[in-house]
N, C-alpha and C. Protein backbone atom coordinates (compact mmCIF):
# COMPACT_ATOMS: atom_id res chain seq x y z
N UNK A 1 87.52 65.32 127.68
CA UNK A 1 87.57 66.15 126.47
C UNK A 1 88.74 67.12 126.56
N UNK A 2 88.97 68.07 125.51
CA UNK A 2 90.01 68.53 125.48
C UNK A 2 89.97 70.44 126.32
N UNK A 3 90.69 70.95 127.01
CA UNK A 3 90.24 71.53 127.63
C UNK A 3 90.98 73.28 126.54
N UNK A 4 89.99 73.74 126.46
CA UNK A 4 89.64 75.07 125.38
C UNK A 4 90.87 76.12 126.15
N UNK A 5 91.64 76.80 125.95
CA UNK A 5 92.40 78.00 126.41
C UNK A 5 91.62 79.19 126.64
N UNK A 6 90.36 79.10 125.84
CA UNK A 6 89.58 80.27 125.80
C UNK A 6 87.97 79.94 125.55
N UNK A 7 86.65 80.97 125.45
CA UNK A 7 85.66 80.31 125.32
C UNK A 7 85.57 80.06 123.80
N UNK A 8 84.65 80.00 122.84
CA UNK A 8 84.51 79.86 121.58
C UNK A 8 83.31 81.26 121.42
N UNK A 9 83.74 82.07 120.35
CA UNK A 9 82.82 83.16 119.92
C UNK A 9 81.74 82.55 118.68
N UNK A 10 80.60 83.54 118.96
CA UNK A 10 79.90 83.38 117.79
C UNK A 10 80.81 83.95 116.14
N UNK A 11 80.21 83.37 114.99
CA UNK A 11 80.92 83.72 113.77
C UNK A 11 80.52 84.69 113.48
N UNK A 12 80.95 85.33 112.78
CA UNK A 12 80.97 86.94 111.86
C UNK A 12 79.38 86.70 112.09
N UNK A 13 79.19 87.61 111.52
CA UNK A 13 77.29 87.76 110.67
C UNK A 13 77.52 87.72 109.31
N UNK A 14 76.40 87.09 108.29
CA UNK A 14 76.73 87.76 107.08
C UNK A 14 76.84 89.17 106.54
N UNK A 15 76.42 90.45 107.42
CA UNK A 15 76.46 91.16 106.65
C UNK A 15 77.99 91.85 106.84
N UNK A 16 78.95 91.20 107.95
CA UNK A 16 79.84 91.60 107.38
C UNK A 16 81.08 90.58 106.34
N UNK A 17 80.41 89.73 105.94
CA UNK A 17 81.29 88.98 104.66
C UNK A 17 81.73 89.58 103.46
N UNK A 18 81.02 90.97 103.15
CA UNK A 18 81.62 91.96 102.07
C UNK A 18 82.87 92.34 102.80
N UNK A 19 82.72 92.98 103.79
CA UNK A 19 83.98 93.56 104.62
C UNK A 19 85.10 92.43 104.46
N UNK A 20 84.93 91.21 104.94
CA UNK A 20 86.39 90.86 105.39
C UNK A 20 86.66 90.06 104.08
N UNK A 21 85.85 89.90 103.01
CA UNK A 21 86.49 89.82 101.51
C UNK A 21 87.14 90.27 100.75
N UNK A 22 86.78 91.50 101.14
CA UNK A 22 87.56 92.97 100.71
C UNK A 22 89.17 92.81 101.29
N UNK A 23 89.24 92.51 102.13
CA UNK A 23 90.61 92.03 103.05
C UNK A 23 90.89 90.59 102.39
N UNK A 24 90.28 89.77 101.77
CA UNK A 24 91.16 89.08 100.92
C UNK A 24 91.44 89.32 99.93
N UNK A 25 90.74 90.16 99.13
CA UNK A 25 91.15 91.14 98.26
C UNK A 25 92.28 91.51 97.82
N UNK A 26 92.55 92.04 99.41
CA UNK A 26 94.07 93.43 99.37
C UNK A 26 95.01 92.14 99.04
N UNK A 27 94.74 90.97 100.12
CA UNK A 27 95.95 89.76 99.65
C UNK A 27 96.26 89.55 98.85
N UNK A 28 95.10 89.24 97.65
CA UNK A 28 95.22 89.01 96.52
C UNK A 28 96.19 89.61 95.20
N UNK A 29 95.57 90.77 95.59
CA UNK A 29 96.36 91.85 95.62
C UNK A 29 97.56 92.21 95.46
N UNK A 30 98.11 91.80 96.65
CA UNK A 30 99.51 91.76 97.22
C UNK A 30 100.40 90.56 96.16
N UNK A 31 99.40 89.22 96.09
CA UNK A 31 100.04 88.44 95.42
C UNK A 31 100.36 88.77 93.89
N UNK A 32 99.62 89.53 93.21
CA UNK A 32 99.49 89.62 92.02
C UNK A 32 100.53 90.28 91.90
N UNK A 33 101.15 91.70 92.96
CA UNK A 33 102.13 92.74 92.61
C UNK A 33 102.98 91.52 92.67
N UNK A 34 103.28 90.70 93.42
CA UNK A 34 104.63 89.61 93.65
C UNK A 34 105.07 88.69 92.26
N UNK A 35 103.58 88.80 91.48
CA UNK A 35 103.64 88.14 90.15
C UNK A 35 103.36 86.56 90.58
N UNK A 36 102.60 86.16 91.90
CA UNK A 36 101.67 84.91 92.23
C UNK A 36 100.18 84.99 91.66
N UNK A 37 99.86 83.97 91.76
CA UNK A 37 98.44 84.04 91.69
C UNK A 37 98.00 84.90 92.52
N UNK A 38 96.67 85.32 92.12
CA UNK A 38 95.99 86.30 92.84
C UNK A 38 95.23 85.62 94.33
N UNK A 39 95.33 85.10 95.24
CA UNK A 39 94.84 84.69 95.66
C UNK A 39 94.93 85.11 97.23
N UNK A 40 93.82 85.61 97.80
CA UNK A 40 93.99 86.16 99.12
C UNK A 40 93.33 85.10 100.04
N UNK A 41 93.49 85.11 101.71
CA UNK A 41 92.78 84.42 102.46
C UNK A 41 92.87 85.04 103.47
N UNK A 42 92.15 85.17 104.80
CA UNK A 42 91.96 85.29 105.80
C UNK A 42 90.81 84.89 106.95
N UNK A 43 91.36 84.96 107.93
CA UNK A 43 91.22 83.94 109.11
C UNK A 43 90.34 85.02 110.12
N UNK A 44 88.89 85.07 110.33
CA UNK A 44 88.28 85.71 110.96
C UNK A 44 88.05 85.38 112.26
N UNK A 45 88.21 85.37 113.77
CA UNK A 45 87.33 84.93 114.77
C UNK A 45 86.61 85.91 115.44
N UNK A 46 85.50 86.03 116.12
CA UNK A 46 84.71 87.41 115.91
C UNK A 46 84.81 88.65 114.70
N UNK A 47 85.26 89.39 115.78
CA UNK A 47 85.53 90.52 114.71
C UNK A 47 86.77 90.78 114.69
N UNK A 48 87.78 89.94 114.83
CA UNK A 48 89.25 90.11 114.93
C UNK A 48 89.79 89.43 113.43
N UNK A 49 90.80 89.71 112.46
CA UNK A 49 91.95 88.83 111.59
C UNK A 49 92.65 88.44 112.81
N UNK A 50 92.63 86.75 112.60
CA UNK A 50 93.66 86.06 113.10
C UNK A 50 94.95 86.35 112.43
N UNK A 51 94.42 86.29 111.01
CA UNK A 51 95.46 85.98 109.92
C UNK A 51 95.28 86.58 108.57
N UNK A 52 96.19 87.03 107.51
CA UNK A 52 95.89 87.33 106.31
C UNK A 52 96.65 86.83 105.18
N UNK A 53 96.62 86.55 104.69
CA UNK A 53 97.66 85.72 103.89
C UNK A 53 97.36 85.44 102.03
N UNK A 54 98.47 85.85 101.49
CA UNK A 54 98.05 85.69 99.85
C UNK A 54 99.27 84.15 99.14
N UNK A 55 98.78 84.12 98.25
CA UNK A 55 99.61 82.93 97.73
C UNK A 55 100.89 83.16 97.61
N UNK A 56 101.57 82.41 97.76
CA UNK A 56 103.22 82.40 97.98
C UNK A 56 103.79 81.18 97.49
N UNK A 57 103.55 80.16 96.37
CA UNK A 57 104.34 79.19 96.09
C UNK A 57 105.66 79.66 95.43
N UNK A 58 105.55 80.39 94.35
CA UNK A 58 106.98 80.79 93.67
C UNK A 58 107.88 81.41 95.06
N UNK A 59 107.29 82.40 95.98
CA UNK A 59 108.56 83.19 96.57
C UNK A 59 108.86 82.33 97.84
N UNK A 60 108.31 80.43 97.94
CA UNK A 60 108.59 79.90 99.19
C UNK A 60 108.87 78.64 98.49
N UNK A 61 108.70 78.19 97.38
CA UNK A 61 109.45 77.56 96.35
C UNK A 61 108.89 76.22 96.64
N UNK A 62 107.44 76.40 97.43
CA UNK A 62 106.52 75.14 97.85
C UNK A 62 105.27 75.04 97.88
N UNK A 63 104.83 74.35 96.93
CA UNK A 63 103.74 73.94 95.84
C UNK A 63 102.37 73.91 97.02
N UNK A 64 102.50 73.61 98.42
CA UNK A 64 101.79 74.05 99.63
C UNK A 64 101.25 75.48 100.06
N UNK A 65 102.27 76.48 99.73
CA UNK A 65 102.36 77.57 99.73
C UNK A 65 100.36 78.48 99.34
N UNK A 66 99.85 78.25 99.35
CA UNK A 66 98.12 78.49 98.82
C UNK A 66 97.90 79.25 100.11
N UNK A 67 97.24 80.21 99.99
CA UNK A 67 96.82 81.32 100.45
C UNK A 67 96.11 80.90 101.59
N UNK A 68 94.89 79.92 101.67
CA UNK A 68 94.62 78.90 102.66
C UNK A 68 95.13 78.38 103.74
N UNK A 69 96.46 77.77 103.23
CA UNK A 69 97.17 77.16 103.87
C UNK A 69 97.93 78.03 104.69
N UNK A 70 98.11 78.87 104.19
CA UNK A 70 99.08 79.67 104.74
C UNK A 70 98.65 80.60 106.25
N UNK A 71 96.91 80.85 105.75
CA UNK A 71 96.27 81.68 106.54
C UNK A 71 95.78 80.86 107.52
N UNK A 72 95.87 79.82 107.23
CA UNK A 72 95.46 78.32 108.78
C UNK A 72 96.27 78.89 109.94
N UNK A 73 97.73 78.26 108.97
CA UNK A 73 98.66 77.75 109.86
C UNK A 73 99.16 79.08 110.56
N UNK A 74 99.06 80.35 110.45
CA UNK A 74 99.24 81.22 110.87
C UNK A 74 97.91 81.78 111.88
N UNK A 75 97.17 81.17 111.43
CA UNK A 75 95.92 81.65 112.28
C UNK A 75 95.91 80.13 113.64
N UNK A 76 96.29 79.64 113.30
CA UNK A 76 96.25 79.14 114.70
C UNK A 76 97.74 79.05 115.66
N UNK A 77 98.70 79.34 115.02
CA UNK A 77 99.81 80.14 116.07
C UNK A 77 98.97 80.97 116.49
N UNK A 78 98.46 82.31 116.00
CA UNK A 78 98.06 83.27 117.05
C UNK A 78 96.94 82.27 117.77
N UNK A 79 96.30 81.59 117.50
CA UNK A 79 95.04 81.44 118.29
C UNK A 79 95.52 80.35 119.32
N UNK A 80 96.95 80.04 119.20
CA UNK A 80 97.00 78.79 120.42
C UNK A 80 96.43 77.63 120.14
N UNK A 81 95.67 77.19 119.22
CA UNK A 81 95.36 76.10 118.69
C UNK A 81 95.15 75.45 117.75
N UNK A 82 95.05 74.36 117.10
CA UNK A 82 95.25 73.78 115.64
C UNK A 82 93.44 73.71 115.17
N UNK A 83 92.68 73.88 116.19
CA UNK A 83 90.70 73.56 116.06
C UNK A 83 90.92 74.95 116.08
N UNK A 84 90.33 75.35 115.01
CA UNK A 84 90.11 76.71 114.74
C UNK A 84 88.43 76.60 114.69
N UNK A 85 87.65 76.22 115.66
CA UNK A 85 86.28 75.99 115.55
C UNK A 85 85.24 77.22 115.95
N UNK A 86 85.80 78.51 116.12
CA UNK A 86 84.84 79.69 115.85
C UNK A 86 85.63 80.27 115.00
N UNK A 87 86.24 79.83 114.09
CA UNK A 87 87.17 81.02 112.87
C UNK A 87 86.69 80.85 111.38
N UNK A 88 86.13 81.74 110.89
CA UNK A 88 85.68 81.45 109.41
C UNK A 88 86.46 81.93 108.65
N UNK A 89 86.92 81.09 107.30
CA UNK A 89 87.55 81.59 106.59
C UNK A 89 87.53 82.17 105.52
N UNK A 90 88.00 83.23 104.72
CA UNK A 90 87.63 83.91 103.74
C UNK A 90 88.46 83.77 102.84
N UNK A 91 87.96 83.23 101.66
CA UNK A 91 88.83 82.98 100.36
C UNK A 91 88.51 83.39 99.71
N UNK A 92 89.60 84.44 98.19
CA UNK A 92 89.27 84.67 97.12
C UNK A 92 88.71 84.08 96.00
N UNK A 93 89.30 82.71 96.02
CA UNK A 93 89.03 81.28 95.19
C UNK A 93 88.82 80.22 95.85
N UNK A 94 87.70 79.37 95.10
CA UNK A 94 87.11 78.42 96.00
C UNK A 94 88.20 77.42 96.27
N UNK A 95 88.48 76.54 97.11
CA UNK A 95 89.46 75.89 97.82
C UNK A 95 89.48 74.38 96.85
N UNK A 96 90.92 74.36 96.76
CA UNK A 96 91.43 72.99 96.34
C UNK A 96 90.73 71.86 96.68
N UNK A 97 91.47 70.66 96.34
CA UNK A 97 91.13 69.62 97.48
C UNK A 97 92.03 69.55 98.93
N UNK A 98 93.42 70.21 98.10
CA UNK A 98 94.64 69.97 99.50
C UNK A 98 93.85 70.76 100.35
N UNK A 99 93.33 72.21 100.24
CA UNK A 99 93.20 72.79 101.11
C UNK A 99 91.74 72.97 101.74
N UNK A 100 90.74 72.29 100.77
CA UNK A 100 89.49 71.84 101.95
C UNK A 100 90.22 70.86 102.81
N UNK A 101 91.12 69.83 102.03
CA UNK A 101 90.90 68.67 103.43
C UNK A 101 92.00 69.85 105.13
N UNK A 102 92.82 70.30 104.31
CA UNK A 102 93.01 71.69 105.59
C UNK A 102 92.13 72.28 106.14
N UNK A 103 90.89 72.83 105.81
CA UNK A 103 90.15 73.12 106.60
C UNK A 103 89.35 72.46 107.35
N UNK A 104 88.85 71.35 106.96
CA UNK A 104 88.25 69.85 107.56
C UNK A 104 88.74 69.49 108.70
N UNK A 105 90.57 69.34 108.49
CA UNK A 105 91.27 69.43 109.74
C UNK A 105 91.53 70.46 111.05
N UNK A 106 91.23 71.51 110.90
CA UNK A 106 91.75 72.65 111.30
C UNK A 106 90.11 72.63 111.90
N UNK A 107 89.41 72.26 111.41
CA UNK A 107 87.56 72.48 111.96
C UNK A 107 86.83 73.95 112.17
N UNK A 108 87.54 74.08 110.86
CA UNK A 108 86.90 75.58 110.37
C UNK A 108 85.31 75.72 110.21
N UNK A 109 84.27 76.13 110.70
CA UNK A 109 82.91 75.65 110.59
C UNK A 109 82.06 76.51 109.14
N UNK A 110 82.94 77.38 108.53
CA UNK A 110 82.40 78.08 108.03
C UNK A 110 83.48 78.32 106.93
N UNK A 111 83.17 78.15 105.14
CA UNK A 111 84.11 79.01 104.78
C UNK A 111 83.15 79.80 103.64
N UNK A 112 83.99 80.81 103.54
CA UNK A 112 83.33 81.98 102.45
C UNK A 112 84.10 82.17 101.82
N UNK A 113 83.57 81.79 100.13
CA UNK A 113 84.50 82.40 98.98
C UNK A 113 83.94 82.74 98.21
N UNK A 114 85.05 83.84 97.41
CA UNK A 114 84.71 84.51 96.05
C UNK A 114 84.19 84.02 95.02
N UNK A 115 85.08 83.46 94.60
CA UNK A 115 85.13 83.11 92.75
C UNK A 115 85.19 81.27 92.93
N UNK A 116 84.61 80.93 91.28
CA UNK A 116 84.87 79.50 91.38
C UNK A 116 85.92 79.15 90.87
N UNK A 117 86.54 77.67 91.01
CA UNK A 117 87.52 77.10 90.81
C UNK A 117 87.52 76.56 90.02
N UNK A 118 87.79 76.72 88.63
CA UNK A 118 87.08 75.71 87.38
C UNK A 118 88.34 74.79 87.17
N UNK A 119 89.33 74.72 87.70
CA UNK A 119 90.34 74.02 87.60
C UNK A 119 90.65 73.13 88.38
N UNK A 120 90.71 73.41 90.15
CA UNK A 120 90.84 72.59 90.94
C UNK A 120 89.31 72.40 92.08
N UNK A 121 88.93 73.51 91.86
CA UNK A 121 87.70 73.55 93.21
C UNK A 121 87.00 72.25 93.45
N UNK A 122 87.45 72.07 95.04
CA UNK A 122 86.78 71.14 95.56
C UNK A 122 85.59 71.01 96.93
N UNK A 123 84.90 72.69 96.67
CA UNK A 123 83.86 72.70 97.60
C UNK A 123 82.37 72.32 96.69
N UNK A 124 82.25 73.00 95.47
CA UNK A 124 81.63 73.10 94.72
C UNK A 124 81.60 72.80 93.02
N UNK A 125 82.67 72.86 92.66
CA UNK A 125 82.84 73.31 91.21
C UNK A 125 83.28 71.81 90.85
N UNK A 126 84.46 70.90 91.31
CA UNK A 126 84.50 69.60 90.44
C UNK A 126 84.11 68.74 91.75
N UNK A 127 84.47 68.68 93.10
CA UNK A 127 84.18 68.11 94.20
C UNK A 127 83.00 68.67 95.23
N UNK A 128 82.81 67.88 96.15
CA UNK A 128 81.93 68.84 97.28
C UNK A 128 82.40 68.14 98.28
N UNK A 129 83.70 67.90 98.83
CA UNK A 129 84.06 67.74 100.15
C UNK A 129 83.82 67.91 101.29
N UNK A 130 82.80 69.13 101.42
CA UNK A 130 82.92 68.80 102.06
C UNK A 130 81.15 68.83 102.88
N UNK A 131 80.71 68.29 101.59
CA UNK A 131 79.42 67.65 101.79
C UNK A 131 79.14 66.13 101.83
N UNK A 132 80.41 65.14 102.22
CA UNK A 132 80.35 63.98 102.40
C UNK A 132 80.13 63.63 103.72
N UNK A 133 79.40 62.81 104.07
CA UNK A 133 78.94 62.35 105.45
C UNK A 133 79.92 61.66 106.38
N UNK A 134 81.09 61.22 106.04
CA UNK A 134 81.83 60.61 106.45
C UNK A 134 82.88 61.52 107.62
N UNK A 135 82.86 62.60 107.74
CA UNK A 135 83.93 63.41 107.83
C UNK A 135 83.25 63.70 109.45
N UNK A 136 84.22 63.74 110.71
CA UNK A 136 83.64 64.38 111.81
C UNK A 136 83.57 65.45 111.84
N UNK A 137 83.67 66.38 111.08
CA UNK A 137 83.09 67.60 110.78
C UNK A 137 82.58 68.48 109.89
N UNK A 138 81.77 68.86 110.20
CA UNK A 138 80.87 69.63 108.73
C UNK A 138 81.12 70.89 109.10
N UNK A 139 81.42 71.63 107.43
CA UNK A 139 82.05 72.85 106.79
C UNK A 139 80.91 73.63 106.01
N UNK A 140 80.08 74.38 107.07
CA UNK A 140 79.22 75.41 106.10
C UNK A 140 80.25 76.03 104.63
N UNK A 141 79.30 76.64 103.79
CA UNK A 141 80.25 77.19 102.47
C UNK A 141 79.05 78.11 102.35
N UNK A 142 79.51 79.15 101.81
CA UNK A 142 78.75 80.66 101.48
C UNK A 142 79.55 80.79 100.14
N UNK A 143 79.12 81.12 99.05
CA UNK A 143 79.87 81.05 97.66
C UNK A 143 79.19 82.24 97.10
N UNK A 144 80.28 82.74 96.59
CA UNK A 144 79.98 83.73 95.41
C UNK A 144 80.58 85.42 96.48
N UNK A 145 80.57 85.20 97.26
CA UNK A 145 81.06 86.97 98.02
C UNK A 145 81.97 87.82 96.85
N UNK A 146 81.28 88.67 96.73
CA UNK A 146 82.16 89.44 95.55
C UNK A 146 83.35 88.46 94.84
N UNK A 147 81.88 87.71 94.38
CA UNK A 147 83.23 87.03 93.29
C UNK A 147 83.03 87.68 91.80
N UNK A 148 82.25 88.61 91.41
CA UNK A 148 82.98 89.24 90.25
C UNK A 148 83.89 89.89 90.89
N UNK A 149 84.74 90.68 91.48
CA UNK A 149 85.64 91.50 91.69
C UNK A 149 86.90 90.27 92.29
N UNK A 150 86.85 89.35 92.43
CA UNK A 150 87.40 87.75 92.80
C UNK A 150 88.07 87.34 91.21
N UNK A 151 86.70 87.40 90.61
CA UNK A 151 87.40 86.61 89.41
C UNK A 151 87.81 87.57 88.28
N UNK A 152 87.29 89.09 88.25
CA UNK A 152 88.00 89.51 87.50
C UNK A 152 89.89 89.82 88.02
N UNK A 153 90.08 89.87 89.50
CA UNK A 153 91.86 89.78 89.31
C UNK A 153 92.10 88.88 88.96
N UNK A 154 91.62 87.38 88.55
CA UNK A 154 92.02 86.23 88.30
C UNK A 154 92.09 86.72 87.07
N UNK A 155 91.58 86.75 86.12
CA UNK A 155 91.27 86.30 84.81
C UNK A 155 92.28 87.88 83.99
N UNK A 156 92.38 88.91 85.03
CA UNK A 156 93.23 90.26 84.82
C UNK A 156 94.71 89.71 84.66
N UNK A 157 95.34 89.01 85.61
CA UNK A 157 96.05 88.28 85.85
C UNK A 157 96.69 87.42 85.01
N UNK A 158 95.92 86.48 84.51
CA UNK A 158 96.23 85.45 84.00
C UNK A 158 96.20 86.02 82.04
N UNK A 159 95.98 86.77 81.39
CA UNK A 159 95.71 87.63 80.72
C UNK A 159 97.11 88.53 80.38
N UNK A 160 97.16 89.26 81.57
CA UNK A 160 98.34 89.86 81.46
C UNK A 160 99.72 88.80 81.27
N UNK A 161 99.86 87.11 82.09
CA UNK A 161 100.90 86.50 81.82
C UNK A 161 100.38 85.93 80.33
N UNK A 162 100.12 85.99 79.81
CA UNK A 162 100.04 84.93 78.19
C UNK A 162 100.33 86.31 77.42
N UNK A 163 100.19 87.34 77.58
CA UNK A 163 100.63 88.65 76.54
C UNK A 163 102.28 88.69 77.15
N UNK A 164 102.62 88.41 78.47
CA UNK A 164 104.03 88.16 78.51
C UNK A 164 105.40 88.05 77.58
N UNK A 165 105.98 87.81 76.80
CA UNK A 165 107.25 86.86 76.13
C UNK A 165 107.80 85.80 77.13
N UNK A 166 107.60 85.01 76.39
CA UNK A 166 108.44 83.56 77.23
C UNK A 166 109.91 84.31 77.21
């Protein structure tokens, strides 16, 4: 088998999933001042951020660029490994398909999100990825964590660009 750099921690608790939502939040946040989608993520293992990360396709000019993705691949540089298997992740918006099958890979055991995805979501809302039996690993999902305060920057957001001028 493959030999661990370190031991594996237990995951958050739920009662602190308000807390480190709030920290995808600020991402979100962050993205919205940038004029991205609002979309925050971060990478929990115990009680440490691996990672924090908000959407970035316009300012990295790559359609990959998802808040998710971003907070993986940065969360396992720091962690020394690509099995992120005690790290839960915290999303503002429920996850794509690109970026469940990223977490599937990455063997995230846990993810927690805000708001639903009525457009692309593929944990819950048009797919459930990752409730198929096929997959060597299964992806707890916790849904809804302050997703009114999730979906109102979305919908704040998206609101403010259509009152815009082209």
């Amino acid at each position: 088998m493959f030999d661990r750099p370190f031991e594996l921690l237990p995951l958050p608790s739920p009662e602190s999933y308000e807390k480190w939502m709030s920290v995808a939040l600020e991402e979100a946040e962050r993205a919205a001042a940038a004029d991205e989608v609002p979309v925050g993520a971060v990478v929990v293992r115990g009680d440490q951020v691996l990672s924090r990360c908000h959407e970035r396709k316009i300012a990295l000019s790559d359609p990959t660029a998802h808040a998710e993705i971003l907070a993986l691949r940065e969360a396992a540089r720091h962690y020394g490994d690509w099995r992120l298997e005690d790290c839960v992740l915290f999303v503002t918006l429920e996850p794509c398909p690109m970026c469940a099958g990223a977490i599937l890979l990455a063997r995230i055991p846990l993810v927690v999100y805000g708001a639903p995805n009525y457009k692309f979501g593929a944990v819950r809302t048009h797919l459930r990825l990752f409730e198929m039996d096929k997959w060597n690993h299964h992806v707890e999902v916790v849904e809804g964590v302050l997703a009114a305060k999730c979906g109102e920057l979305l919908t704040r957001f998206f609101a403010q660009r259509r009152q815009q001028p082209c």
